[in-house]
PDB file of N, CA and C in Angstrom:
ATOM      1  N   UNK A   1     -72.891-169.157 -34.541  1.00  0.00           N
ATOM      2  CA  UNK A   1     -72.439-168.571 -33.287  1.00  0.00           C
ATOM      3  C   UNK A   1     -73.279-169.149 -32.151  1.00  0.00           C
ATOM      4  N   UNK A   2     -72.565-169.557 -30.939  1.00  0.00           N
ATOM      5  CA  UNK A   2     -73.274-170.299 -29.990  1.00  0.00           C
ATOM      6  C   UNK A   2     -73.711-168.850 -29.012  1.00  0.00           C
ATOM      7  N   UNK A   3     -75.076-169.257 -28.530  1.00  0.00           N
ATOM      8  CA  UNK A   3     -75.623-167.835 -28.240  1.00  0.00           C
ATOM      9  C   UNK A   3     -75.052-167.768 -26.789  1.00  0.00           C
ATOM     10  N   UNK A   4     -74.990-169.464 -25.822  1.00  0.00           N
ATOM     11  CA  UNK A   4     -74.736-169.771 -24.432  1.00  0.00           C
ATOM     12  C   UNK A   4     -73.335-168.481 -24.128  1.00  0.00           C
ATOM     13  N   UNK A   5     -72.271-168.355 -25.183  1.00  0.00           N
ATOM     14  CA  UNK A   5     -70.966-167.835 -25.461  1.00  0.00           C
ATOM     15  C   UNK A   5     -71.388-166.345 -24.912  1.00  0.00           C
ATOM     16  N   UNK A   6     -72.505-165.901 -25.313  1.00  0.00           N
ATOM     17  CA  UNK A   6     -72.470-164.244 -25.088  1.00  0.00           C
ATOM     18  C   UNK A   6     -73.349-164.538 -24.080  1.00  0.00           C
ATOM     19  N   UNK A   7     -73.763-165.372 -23.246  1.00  0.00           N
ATOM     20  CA  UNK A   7     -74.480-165.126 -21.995  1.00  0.00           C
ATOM     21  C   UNK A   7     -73.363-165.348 -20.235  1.00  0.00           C
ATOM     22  N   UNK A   8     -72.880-166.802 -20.690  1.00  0.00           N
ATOM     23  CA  UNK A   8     -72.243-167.510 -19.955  1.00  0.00           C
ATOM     24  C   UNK A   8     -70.971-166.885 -19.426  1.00  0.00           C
ATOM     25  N   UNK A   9     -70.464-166.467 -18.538  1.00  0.00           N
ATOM     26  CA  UNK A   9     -69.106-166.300 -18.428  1.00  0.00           C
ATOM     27  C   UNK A   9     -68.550-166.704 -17.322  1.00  0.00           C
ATOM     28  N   UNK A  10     -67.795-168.356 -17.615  1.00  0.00           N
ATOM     29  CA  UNK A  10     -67.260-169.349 -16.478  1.00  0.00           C
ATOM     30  C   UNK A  10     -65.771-168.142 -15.481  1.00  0.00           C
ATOM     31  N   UNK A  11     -65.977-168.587 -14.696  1.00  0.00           N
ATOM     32  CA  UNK A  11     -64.758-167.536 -13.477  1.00  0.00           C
ATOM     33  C   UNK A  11     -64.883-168.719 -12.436  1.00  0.00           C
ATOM     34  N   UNK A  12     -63.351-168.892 -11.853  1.00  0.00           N
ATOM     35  CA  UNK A  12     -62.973-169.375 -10.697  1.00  0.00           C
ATOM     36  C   UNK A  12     -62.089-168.516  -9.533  1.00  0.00           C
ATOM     37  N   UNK A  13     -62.530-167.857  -8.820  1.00  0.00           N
ATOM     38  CA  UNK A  13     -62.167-166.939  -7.608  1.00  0.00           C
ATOM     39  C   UNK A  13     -61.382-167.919  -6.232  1.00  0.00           C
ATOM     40  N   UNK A  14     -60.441-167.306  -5.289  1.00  0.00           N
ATOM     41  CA  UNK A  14     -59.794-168.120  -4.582  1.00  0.00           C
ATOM     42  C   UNK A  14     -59.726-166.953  -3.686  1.00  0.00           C
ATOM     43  N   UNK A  15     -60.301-166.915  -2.549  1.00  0.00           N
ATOM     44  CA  UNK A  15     -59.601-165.566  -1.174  1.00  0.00           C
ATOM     45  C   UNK A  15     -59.540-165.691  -0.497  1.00  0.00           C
ATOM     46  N   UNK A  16     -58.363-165.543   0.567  1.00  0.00           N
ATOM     47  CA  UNK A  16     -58.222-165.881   1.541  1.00  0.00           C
ATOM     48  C   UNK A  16     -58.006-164.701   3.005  1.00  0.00           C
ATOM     49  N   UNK A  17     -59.053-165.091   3.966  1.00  0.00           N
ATOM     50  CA  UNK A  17     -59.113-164.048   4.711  1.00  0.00           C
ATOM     51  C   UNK A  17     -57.626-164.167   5.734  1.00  0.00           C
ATOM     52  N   UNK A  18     -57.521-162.860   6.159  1.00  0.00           N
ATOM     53  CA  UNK A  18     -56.280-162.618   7.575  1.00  0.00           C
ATOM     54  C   UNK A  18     -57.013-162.739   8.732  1.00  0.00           C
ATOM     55  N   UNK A  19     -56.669-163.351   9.749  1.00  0.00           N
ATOM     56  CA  UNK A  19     -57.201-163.934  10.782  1.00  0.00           C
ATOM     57  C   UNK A  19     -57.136-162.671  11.994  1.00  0.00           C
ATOM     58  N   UNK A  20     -58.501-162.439  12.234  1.00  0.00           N
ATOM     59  CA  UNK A  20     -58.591-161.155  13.362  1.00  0.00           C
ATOM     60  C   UNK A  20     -58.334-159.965  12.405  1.00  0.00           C
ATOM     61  N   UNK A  21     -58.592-159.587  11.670  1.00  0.00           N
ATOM     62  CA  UNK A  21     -58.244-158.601  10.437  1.00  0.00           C
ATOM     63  C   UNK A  21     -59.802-158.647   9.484  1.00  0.00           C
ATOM     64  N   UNK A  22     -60.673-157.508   9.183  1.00  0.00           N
ATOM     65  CA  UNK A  22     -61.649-157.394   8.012  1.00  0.00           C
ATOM     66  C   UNK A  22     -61.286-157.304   7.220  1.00  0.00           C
ATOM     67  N   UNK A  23     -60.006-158.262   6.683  1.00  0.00           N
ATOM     68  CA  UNK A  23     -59.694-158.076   5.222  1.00  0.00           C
ATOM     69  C   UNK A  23     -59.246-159.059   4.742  1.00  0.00           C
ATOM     70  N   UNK A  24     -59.487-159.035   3.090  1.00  0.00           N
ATOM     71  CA  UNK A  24     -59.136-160.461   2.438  1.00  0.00           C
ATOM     72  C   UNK A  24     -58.565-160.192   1.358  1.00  0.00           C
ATOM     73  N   UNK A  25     -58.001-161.268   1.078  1.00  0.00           N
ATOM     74  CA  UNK A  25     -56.731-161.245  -0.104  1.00  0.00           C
ATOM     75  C   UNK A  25     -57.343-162.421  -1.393  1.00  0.00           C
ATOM     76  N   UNK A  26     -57.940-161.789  -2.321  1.00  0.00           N
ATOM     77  CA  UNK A  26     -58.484-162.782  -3.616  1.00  0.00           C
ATOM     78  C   UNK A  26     -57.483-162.769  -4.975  1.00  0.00           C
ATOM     79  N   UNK A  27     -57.726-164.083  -5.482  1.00  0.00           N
ATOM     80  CA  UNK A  27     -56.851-163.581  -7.015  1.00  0.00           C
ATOM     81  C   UNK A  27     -58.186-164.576  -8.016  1.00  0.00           C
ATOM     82  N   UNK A  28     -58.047-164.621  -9.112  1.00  0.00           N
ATOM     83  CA  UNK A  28     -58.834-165.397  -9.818  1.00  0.00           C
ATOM     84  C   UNK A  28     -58.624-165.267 -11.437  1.00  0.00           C
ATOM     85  N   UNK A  29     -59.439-165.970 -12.234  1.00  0.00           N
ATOM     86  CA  UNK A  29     -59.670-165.871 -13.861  1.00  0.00           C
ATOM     87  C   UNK A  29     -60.784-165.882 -14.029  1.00  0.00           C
ATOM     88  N   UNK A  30     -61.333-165.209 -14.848  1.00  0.00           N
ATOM     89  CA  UNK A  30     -62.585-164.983 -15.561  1.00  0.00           C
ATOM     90  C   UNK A  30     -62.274-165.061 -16.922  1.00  0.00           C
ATOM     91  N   UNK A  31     -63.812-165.521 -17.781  1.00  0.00           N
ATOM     92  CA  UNK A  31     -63.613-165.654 -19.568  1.00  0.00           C
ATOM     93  C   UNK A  31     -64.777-164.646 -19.720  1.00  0.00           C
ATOM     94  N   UNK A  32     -64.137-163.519 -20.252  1.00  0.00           N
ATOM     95  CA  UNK A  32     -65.211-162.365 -20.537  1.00  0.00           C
ATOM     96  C   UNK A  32     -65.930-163.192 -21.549  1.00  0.00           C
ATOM     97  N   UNK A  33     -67.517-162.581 -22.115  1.00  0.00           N
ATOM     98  CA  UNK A  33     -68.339-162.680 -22.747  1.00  0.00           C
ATOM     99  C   UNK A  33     -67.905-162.397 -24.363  1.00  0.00           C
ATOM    100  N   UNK A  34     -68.453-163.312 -25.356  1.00  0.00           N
ATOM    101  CA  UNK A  34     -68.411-163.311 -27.043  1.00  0.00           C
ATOM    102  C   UNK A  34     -69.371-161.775 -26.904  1.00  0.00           C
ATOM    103  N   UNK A  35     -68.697-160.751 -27.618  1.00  0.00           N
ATOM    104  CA  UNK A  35     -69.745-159.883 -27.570  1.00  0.00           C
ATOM    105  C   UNK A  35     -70.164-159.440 -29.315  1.00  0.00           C
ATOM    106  N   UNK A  36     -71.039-159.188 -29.677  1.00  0.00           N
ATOM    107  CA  UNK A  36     -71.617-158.844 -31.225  1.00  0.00           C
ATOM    108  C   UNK A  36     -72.240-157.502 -31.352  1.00  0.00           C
ATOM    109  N   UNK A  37     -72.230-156.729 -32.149  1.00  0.00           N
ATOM    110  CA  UNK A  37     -72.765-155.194 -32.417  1.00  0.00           C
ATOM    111  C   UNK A  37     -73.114-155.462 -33.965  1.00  0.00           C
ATOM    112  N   UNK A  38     -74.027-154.365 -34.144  1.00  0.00           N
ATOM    113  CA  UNK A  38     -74.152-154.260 -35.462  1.00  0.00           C
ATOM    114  C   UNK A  38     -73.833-152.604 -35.550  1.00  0.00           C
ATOM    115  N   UNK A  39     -73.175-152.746 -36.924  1.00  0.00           N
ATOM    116  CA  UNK A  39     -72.728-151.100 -37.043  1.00  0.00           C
ATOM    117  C   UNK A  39     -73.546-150.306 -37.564  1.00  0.00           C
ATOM    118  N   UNK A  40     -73.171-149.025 -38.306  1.00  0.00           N
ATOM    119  CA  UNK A  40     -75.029-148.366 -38.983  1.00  0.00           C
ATOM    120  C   UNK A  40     -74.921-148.858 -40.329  1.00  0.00           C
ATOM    121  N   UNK A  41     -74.033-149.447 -41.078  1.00  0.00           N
ATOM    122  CA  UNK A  41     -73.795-149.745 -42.192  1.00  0.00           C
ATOM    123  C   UNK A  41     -74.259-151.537 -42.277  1.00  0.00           C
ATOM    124  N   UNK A  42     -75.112-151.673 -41.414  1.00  0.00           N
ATOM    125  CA  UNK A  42     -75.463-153.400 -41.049  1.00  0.00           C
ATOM    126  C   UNK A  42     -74.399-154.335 -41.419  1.00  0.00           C
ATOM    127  N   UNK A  43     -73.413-153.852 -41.210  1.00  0.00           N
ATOM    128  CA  UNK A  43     -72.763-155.150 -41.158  1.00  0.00           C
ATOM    129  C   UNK A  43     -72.344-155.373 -39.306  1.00  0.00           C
ATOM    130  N   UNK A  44     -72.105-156.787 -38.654  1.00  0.00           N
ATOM    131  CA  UNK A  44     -71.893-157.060 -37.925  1.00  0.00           C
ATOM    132  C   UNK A  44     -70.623-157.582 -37.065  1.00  0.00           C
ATOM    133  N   UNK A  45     -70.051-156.684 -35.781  1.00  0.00           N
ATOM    134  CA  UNK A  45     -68.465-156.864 -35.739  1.00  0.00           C
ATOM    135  C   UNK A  45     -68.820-158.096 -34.468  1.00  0.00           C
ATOM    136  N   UNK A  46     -67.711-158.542 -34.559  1.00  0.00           N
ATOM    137  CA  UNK A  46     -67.681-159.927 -33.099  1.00  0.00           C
ATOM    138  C   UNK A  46     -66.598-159.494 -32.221  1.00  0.00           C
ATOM    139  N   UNK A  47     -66.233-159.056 -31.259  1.00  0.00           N
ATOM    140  CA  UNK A  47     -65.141-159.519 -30.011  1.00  0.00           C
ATOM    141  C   UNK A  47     -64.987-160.567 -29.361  1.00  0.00           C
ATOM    142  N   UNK A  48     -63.963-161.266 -29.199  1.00  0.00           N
ATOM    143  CA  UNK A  48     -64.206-162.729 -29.208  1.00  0.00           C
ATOM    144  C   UNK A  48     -64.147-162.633 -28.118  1.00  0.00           C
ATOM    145  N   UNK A  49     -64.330-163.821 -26.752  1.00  0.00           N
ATOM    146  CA  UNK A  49     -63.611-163.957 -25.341  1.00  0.00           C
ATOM    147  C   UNK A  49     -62.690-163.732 -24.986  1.00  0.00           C
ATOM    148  N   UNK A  50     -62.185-163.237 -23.475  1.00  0.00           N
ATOM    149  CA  UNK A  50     -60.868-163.193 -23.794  1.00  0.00           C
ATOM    150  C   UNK A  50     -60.361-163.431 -22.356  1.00  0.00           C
ATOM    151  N   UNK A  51     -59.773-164.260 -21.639  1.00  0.00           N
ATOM    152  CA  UNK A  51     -59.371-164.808 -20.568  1.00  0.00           C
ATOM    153  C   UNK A  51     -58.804-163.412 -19.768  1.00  0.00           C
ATOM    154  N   UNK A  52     -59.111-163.191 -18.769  1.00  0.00           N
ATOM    155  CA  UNK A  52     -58.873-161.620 -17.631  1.00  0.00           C
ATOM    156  C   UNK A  52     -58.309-163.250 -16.325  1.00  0.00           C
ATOM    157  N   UNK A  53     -57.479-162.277 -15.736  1.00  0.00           N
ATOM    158  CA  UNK A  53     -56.946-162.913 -14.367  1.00  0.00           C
ATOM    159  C   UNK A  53     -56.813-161.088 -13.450  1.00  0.00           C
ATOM    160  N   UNK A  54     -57.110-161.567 -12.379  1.00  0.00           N
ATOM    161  CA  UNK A  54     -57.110-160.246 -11.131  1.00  0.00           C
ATOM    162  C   UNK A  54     -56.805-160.551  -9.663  1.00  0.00           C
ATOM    163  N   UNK A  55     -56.612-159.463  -9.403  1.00  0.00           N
ATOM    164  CA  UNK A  55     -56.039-159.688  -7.831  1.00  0.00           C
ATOM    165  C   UNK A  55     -56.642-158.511  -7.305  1.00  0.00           C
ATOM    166  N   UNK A  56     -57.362-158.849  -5.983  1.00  0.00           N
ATOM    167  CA  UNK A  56     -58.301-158.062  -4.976  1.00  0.00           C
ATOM    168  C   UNK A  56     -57.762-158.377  -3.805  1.00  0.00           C
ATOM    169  N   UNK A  57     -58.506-156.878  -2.937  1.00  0.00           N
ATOM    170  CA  UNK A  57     -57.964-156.768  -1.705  1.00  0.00           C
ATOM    171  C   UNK A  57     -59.500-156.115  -1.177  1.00  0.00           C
ATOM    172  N   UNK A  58     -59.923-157.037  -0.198  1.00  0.00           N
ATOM    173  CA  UNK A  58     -61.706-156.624   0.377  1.00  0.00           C
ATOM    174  C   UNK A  58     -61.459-156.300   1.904  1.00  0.00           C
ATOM    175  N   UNK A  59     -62.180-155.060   2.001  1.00  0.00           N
ATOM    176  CA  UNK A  59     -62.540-154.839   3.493  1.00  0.00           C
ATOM    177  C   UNK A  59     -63.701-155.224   3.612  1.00  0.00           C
ATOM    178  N   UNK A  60     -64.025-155.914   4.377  1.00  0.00           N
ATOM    179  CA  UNK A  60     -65.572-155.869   4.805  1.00  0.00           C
ATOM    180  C   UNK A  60     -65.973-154.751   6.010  1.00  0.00           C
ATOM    181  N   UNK A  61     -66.471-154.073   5.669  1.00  0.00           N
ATOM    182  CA  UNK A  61     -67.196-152.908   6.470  1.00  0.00           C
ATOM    183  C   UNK A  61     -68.937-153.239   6.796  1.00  0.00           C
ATOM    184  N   UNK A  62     -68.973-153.793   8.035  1.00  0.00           N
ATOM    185  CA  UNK A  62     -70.838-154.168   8.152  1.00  0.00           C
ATOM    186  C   UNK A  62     -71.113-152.587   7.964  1.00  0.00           C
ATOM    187  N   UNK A  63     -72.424-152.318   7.413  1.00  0.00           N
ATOM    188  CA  UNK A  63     -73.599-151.741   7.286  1.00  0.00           C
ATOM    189  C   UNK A  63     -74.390-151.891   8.512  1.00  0.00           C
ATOM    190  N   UNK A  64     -75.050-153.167   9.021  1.00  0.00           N
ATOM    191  CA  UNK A  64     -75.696-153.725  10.091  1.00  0.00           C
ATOM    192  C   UNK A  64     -75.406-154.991  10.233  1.00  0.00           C
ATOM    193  N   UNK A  65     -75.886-155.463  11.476  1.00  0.00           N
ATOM    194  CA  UNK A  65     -75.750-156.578  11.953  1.00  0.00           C
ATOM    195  C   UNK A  65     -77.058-157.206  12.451  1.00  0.00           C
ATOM    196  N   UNK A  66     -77.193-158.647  12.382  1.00  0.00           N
ATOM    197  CA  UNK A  66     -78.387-158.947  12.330  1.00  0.00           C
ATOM    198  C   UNK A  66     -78.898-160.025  13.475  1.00  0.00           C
ATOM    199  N   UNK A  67     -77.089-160.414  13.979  1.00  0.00           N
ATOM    200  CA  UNK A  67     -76.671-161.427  14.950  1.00  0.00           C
ATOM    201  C   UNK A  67     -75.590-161.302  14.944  1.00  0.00           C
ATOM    202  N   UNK A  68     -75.358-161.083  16.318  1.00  0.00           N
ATOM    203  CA  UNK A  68     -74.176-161.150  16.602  1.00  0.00           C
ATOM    204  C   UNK A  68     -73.841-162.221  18.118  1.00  0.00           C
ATOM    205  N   UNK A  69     -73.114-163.562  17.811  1.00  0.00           N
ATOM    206  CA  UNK A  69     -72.265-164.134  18.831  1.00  0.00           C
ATOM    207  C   UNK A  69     -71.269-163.907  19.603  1.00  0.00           C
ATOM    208  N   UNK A  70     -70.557-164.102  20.831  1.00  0.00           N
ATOM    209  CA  UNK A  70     -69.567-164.621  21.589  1.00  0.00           C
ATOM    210  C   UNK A  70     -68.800-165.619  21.467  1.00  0.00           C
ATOM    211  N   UNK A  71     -67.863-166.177  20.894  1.00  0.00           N
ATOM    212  CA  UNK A  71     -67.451-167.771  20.745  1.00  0.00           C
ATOM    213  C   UNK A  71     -67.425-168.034  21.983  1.00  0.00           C
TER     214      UNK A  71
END
């Protein structure tokens, strides 16, 4: 078992903001993590990877500001 498998988990994200609007529109894929357990009976189960795709919708709400411009 490659150990990189249960650490690594490659994702490519794409979002695109609305212009004059705090909000953005994302979709993407992620490869969840090889995950391993051991049960109480020591034997050991595997879940393999498993390709997830999603679609998000972000407000950005500042907290603070640290600079703020004029164009």
């Amino acid at each position: 078992m490659e150990q990189s498998e249960s650490i690594i988990a490659p994702s490519a994200q794409l979002f695109v903001e609305i212009p004059k609007w705090p909000v953005a529109i994302g979709a993407g894929w992620r490869s969840t993590p090889k995950l391993s357990y051991s049960r109480h009976d020591n034997t050991f189960v595997t879940i393999p990877s498993k390709s997830v795709f999603n679609i998000s919708v972000l407000i950005d709400i500042p907290i603070f500001t640290l600079h703020n411009s004029s164009y």
